[in-house]
C-alpha atoms as a PDB file:
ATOM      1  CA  UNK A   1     111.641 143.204  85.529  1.00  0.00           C
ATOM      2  CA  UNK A   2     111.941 139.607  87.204  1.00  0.00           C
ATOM      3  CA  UNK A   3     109.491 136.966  85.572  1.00  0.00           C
ATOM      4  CA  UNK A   4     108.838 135.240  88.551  1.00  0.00           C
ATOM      5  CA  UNK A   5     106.603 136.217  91.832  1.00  0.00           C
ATOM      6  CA  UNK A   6     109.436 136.863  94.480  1.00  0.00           C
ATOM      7  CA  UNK A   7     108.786 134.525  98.234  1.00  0.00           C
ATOM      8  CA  UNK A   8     107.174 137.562 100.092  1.00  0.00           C
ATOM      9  CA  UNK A   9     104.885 138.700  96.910  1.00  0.00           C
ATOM     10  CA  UNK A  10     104.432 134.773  96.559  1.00  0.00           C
ATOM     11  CA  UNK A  11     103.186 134.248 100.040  1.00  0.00           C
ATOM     12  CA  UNK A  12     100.871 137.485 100.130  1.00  0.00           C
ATOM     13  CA  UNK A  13      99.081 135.734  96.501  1.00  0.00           C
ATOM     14  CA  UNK A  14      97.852 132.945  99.148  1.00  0.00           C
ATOM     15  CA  UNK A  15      95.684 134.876 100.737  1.00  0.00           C
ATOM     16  CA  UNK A  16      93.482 135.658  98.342  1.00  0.00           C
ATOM     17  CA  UNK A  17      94.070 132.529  96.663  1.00  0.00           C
ATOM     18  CA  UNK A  18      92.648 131.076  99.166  1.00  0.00           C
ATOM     19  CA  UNK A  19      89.615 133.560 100.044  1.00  0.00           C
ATOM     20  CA  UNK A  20      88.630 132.769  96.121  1.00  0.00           C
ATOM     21  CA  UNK A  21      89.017 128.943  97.110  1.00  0.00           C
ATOM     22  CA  UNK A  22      86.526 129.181  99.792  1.00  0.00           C
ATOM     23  CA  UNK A  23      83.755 131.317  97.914  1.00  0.00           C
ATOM     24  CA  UNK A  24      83.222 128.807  95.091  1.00  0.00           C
ATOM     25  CA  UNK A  25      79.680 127.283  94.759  1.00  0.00           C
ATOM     26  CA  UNK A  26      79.342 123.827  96.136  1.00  0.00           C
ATOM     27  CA  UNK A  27      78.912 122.106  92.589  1.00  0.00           C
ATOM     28  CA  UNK A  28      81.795 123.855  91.474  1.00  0.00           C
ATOM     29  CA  UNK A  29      84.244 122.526  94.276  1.00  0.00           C
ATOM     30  CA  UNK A  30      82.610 118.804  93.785  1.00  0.00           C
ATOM     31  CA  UNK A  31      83.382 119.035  89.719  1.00  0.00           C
ATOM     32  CA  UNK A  32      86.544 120.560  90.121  1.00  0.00           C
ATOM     33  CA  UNK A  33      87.302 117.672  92.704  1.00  0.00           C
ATOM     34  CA  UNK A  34      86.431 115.448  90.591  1.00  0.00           C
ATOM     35  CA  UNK A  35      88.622 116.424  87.619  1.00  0.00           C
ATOM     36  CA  UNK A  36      91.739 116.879  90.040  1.00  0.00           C
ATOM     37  CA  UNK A  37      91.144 113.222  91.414  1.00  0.00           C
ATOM     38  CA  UNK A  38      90.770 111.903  87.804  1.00  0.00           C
ATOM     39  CA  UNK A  39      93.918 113.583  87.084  1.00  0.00           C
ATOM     40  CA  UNK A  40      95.900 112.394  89.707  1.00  0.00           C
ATOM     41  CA  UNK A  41      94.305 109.030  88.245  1.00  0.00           C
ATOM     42  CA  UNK A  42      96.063 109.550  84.642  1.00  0.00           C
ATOM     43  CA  UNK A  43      99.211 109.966  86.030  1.00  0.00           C
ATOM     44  CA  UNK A  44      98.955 107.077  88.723  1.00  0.00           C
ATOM     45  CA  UNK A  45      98.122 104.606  85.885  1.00  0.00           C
ATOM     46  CA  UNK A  46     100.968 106.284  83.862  1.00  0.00           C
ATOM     47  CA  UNK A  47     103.344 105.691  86.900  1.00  0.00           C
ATOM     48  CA  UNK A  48     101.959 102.152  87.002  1.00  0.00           C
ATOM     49  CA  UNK A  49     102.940 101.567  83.820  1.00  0.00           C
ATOM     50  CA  UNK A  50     106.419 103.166  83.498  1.00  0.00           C
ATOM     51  CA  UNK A  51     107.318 100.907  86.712  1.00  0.00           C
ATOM     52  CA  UNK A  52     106.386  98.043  85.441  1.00  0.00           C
ATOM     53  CA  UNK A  53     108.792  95.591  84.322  1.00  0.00           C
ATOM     54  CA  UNK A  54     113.090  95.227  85.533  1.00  0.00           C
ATOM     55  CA  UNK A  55     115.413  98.451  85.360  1.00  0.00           C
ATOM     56  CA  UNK A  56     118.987  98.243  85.713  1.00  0.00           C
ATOM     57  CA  UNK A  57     119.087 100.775  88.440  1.00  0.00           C
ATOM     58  CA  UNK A  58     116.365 101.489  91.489  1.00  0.00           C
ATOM     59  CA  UNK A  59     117.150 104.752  91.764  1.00  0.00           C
ATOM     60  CA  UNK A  60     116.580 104.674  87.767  1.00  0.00           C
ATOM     61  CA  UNK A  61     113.447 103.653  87.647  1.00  0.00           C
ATOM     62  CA  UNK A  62     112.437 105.740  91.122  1.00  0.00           C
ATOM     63  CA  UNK A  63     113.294 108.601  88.975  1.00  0.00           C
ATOM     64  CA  UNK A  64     110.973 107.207  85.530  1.00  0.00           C
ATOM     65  CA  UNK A  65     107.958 106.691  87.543  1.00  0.00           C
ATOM     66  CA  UNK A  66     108.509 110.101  89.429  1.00  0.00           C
ATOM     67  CA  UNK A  67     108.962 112.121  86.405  1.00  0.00           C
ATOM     68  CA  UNK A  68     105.516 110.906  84.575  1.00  0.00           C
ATOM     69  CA  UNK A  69     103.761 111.162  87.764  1.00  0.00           C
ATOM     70  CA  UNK A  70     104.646 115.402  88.171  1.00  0.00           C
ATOM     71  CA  UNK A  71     101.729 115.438  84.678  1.00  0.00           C
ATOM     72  CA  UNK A  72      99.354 115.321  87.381  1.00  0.00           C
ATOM     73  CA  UNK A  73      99.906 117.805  88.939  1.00  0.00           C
ATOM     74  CA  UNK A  74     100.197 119.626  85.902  1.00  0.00           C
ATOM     75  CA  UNK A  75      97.190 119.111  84.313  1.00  0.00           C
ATOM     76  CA  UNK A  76      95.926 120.120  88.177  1.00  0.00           C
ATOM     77  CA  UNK A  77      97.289 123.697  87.902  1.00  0.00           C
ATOM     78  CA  UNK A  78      97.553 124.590  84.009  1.00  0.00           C
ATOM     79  CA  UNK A  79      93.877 123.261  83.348  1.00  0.00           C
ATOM     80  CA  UNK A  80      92.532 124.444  86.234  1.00  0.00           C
ATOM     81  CA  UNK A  81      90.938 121.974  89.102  1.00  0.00           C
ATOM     82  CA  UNK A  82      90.469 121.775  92.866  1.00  0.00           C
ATOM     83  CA  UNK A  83      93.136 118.790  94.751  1.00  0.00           C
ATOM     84  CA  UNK A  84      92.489 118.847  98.814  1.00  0.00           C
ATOM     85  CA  UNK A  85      96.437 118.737  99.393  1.00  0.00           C
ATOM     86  CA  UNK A  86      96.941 121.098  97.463  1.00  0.00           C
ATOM     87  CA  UNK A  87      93.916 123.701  99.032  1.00  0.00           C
ATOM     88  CA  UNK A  88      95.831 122.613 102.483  1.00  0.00           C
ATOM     89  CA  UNK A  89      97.693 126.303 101.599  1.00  0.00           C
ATOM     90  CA  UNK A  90      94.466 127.732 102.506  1.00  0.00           C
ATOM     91  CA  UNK A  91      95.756 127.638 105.873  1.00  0.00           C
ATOM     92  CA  UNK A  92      97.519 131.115 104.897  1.00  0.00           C
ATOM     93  CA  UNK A  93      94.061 132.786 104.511  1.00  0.00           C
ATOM     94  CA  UNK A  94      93.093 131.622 107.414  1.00  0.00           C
ATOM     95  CA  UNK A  95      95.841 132.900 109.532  1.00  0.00           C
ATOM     96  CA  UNK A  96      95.473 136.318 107.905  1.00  0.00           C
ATOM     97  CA  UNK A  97      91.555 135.966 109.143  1.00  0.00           C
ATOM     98  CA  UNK A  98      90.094 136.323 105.697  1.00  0.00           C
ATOM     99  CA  UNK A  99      88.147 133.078 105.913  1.00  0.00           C
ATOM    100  CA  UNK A 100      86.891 131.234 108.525  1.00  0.00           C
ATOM    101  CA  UNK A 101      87.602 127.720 110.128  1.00  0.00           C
ATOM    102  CA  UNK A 102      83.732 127.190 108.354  1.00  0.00           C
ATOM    103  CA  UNK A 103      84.685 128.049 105.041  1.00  0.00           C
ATOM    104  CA  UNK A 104      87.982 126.004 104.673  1.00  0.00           C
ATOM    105  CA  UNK A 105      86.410 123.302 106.326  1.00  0.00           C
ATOM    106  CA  UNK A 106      83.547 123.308 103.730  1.00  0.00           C
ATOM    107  CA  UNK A 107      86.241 123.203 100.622  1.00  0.00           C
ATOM    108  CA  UNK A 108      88.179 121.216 102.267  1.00  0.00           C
ATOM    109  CA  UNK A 109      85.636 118.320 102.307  1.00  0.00           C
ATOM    110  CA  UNK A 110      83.633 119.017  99.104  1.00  0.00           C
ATOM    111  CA  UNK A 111      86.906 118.527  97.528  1.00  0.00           C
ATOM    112  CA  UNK A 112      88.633 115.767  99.276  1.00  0.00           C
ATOM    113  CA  UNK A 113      84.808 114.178  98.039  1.00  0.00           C
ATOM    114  CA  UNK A 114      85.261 115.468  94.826  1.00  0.00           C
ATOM    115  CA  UNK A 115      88.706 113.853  94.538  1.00  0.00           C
ATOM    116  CA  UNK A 116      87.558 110.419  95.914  1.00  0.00           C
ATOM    117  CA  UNK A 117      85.348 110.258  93.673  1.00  0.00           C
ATOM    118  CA  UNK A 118      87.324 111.010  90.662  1.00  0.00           C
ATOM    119  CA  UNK A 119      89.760 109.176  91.342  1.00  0.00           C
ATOM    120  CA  UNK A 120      87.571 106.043  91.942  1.00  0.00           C
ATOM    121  CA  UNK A 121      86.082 106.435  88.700  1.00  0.00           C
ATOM    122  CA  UNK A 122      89.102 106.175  87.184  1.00  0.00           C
ATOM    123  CA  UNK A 123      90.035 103.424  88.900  1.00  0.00           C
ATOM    124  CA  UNK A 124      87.233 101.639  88.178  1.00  0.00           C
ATOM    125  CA  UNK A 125      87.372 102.708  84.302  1.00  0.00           C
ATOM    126  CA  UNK A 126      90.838 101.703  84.043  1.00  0.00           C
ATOM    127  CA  UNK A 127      91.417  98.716  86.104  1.00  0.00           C
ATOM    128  CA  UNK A 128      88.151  97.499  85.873  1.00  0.00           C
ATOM    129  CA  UNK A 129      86.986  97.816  82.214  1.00  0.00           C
ATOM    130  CA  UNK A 130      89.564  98.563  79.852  1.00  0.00           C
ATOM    131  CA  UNK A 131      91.218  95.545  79.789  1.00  0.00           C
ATOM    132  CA  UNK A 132      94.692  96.902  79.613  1.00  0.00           C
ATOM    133  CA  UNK A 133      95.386  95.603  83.249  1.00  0.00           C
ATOM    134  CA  UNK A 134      94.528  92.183  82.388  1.00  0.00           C
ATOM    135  CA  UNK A 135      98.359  91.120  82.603  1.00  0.00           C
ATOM    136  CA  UNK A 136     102.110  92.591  84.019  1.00  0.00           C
ATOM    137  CA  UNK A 137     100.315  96.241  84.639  1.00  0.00           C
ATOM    138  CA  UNK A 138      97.601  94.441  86.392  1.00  0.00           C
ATOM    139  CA  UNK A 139     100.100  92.647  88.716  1.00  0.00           C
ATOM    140  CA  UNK A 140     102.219  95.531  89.184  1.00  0.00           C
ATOM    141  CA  UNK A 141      99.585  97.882  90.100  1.00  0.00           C
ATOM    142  CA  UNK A 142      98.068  95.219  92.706  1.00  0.00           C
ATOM    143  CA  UNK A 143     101.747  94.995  93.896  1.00  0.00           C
ATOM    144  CA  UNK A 144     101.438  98.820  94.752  1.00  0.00           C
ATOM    145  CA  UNK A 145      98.307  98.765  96.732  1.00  0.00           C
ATOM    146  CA  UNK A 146      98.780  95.540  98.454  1.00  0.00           C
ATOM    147  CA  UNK A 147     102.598  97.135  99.364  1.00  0.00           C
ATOM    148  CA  UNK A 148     100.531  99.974 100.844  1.00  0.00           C
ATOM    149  CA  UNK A 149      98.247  98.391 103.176  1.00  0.00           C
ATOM    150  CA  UNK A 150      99.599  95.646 103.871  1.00  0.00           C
ATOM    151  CA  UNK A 151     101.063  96.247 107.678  1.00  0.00           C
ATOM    152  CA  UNK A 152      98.309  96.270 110.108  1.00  0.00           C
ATOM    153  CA  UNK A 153      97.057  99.395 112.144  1.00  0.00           C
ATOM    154  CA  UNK A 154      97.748  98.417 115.455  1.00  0.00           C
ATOM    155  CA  UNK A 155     101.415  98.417 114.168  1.00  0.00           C
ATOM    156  CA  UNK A 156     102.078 102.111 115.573  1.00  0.00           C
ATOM    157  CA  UNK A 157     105.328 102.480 113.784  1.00  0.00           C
ATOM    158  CA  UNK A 158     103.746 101.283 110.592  1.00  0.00           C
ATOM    159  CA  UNK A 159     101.201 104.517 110.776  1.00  0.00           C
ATOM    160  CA  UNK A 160     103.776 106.852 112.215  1.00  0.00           C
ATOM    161  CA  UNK A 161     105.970 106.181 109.264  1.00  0.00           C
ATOM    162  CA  UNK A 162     103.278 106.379 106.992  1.00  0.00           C
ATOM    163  CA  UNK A 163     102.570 109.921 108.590  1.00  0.00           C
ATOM    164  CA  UNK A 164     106.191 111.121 108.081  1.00  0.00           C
ATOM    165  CA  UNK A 165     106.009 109.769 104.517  1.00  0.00           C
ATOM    166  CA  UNK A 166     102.983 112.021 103.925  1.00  0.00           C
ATOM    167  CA  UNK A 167     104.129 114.832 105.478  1.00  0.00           C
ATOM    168  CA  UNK A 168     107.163 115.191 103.257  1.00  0.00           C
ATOM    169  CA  UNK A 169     104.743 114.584 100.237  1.00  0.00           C
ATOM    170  CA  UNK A 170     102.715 117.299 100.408  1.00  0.00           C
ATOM    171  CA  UNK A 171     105.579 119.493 101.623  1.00  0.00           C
ATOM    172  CA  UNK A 172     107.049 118.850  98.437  1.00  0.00           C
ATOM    173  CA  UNK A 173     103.515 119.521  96.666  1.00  0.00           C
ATOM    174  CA  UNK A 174     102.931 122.820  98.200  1.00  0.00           C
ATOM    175  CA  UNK A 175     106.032 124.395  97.052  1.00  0.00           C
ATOM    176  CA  UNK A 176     105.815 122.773  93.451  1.00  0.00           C
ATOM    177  CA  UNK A 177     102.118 124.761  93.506  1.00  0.00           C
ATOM    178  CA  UNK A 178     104.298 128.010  94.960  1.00  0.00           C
ATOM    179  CA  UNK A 179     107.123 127.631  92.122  1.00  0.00           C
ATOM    180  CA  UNK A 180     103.927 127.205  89.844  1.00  0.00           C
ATOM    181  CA  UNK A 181     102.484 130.184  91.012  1.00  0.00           C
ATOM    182  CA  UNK A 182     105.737 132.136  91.189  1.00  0.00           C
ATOM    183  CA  UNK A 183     106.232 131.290  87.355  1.00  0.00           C
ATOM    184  CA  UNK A 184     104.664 133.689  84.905  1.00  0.00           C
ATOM    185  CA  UNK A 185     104.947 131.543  81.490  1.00  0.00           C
ATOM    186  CA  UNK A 186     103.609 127.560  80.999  1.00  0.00           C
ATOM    187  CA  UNK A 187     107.695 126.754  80.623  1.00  0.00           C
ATOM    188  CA  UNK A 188     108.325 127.914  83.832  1.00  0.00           C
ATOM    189  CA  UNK A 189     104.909 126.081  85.537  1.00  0.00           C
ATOM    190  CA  UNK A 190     105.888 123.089  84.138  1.00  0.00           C
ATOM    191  CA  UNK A 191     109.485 123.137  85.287  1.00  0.00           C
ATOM    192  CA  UNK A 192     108.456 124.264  88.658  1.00  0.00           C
ATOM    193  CA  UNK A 193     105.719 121.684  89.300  1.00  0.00           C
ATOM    194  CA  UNK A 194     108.216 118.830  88.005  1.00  0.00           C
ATOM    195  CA  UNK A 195     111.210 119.136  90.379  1.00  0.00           C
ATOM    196  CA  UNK A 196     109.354 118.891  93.526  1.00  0.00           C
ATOM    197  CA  UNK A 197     106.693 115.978  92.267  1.00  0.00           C
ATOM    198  CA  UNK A 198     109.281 114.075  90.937  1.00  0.00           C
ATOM    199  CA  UNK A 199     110.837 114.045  94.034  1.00  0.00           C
ATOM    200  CA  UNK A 200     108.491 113.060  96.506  1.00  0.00           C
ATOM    201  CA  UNK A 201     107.589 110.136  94.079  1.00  0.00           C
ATOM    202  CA  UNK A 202     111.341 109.048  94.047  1.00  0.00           C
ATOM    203  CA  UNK A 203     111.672 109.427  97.746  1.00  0.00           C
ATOM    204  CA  UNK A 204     108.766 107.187  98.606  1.00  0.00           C
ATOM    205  CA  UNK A 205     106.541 109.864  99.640  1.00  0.00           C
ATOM    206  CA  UNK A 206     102.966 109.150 100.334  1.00  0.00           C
ATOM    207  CA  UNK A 207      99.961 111.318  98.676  1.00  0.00           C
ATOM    208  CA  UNK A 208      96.210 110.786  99.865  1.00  0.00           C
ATOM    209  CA  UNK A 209      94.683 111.256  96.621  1.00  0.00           C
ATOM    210  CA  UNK A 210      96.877 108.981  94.540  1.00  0.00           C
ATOM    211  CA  UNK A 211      96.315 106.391  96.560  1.00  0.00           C
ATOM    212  CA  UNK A 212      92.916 106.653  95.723  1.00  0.00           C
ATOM    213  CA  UNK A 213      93.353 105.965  92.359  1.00  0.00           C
ATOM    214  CA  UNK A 214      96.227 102.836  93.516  1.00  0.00           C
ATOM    215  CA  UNK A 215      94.311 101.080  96.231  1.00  0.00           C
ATOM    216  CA  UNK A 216      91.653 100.783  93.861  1.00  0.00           C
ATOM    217  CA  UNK A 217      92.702 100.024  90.788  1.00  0.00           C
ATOM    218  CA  UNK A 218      94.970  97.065  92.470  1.00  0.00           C
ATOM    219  CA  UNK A 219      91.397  95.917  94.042  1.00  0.00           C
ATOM    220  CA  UNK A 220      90.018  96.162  90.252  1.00  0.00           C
ATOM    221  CA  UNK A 221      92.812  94.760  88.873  1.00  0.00           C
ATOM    222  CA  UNK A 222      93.008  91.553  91.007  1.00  0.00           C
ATOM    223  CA  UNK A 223      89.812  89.743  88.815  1.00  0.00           C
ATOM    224  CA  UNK A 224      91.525  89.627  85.939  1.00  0.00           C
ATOM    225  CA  UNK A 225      92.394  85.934  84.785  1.00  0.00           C
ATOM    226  CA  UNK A 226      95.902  86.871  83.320  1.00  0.00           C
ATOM    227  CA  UNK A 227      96.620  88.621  86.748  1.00  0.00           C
ATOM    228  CA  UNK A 228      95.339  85.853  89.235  1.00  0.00           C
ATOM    229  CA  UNK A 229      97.818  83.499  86.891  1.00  0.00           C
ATOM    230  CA  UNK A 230     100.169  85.387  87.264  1.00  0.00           C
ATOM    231  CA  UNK A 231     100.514  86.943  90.701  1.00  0.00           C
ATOM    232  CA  UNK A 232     101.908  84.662  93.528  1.00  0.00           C
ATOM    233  CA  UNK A 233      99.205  83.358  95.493  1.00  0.00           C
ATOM    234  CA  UNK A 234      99.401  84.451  99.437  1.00  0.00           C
ATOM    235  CA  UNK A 235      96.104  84.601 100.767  1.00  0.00           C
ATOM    236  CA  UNK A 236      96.945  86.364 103.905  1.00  0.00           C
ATOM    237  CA  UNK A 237      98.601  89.309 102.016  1.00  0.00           C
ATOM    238  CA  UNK A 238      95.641  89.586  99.329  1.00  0.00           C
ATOM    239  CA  UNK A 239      93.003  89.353 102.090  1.00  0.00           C
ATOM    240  CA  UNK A 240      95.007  93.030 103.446  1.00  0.00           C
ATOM    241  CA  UNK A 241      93.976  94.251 100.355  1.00  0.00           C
ATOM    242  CA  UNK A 242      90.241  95.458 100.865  1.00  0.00           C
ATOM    243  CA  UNK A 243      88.010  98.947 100.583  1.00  0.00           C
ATOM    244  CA  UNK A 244      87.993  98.532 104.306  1.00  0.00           C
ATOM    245  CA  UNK A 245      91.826  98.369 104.356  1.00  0.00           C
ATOM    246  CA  UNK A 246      92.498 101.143 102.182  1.00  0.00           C
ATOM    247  CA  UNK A 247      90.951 103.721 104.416  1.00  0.00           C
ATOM    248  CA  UNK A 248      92.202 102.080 107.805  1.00  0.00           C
ATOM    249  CA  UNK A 249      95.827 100.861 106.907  1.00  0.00           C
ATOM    250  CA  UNK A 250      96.594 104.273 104.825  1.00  0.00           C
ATOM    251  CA  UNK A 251      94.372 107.264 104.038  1.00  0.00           C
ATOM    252  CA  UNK A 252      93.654 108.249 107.384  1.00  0.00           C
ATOM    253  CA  UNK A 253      97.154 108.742 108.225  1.00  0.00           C
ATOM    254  CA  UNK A 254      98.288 109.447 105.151  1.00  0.00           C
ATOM    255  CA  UNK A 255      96.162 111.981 105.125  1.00  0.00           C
ATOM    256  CA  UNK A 256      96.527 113.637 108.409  1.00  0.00           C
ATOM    257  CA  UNK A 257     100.165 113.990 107.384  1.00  0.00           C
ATOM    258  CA  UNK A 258      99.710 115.681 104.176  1.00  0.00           C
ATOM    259  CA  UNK A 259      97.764 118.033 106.108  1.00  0.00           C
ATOM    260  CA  UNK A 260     100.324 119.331 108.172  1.00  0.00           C
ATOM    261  CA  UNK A 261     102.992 118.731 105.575  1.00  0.00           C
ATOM    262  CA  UNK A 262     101.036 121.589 103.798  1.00  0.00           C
ATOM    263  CA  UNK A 263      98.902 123.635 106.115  1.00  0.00           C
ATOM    264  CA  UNK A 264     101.554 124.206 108.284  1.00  0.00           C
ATOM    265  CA  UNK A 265     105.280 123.517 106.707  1.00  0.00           C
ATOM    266  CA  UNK A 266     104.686 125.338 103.865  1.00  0.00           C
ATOM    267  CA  UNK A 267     101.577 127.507 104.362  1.00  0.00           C
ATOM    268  CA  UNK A 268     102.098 128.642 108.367  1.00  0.00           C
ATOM    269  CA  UNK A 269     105.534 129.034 107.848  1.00  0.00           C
ATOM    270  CA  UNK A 270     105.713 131.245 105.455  1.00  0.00           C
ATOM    271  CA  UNK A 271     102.589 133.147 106.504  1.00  0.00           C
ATOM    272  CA  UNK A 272     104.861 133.549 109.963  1.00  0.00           C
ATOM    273  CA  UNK A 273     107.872 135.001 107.916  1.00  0.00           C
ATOM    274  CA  UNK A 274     106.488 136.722 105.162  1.00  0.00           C
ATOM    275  CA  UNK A 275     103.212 138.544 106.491  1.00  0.00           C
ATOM    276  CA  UNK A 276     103.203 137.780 110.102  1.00  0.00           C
ATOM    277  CA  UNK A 277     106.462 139.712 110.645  1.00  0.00           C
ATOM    278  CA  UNK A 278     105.966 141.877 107.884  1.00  0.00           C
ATOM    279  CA  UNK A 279     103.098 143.137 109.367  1.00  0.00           C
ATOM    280  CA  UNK A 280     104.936 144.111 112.730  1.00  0.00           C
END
């Protein structure tokens, strides 16, 4: 007997995955949210701090900050939460016509709500009132967010590479959630989420909802004394670096491409292969 979910049994789970995902009661979807976003949070801040500091190697310490960043995603799936790129796969339920454009709409934006807000609260905890930013972390995580809105809108190629780099993020995100799903022990969910996160961390991949907790924190981070000493002043690239920013200059784009990255690279291709044509 195989202990994993084979692709066509794996794509058929979706759909009621998915049906589940759209009957849960508002409050549930905005907690759940929440909890993914905070998450995502832990893991950003542990990715902050892995990366801070010289390696020997890029590709060295591409790989570090990857790795820590896939317990997100864990504690995501094992735990049990709701993260919008992830519910993108509802697109498979909705191509089978067992929800409607209404009801992934309305988890769709509960949750994306839910995980702005958790991940903001986190930020804000963190960055803001822990104190452990208040030196190298600090300038290293308001490195990150500066780095990632720092090219203006009207630069087209700026947002149509931003949109590439999100759509191989949550390509990579969807099918660490399918080789979670396809895994029938915690070993084999943890190995399966790793791989893929890892990856689209090292590659430079770019995830709406942890750059809700990085914006953010690099805003929060920026008033402490040890960081403004230590940063290099440049007051055109810190001015870049606003709540206004964040939304314009990445997650709209970003998050248009992890939308298609998911809803239709993974989830409407494999709903075309493996129940589409199965059906006929």
């Amino acid at each position: 007997m195989a202990n994993f979910i084979p692709p066509q049994g794996l794509a058929q789970a979706l759909v009621p995955w998915g049906t589940q995902k759209a009957q849960r009661p508002l409050v549930d979807l905005l907690v759940l949210g929440f909890l993914a976003g905070a998450y995502i949070g832990f893991a950003a801040h542990l990715a902050t701090v892995v990366g801070t500091g010289d390696f020997a190697w890029l590709g060295m310490k591409k790989l570090a900050v990857g790795a820590v960043f896939s317990l997100g995603l864990m504690l995501v799936i094992i735990p049990g939460s709701e993260l919008w790129t992830g519910n993108t796969l509802m697109s498979v339920s909705l191509l089978q016509r067992q929800i409607s454009w209404k009801d992934m709409m309305r988890n769709w934006l509960l949750v994306y709500i839910g995980n702005l807000a958790g991940s903001l609260f986190l930020a804000w905890m963190i960055a803001g009132q822990t104190g452990i930013l208040d030196g190298p972390i600090g300038v290293s995580a308001v490195k990150i967010a500066v780095a990632k809105v720092s090219q203006p809108v009207a630069d087209s190629s700026h947002n149509l590479a931003y949109f590439f780099r999100a759509v191989g993020c949550n390509w990579l995100v969807c099918l660490a959630i399918l080789l979670a799903m396809a895994a029938q022990d915690i070993g084999g969910k943890i190995l399966g989420i790793f791989f893929p996160i890892m990856a689209f961390v090292a590659s430079g991949f770019e995830h709406a909802i942890a750059n809700m907790y990085f914006i953010p924190a690099g805003i929060f981070a920026r008033q402490w004394p040890n960081v403004q000493a230590m940063i290099e002043p440049d007051p055109t690239v810190m001015a870049s670096l606003n709540w206004s920013s964040m939304w314009i200059d990445n997650l709209l784009v970003v998050t248009l491409g992890n939308l298609v990255g998911g809803s239709i690279f993974v989830g409407g291709l494999y709903w075309l292969v493996y129940i589409r044509r199965a059906d006929h």
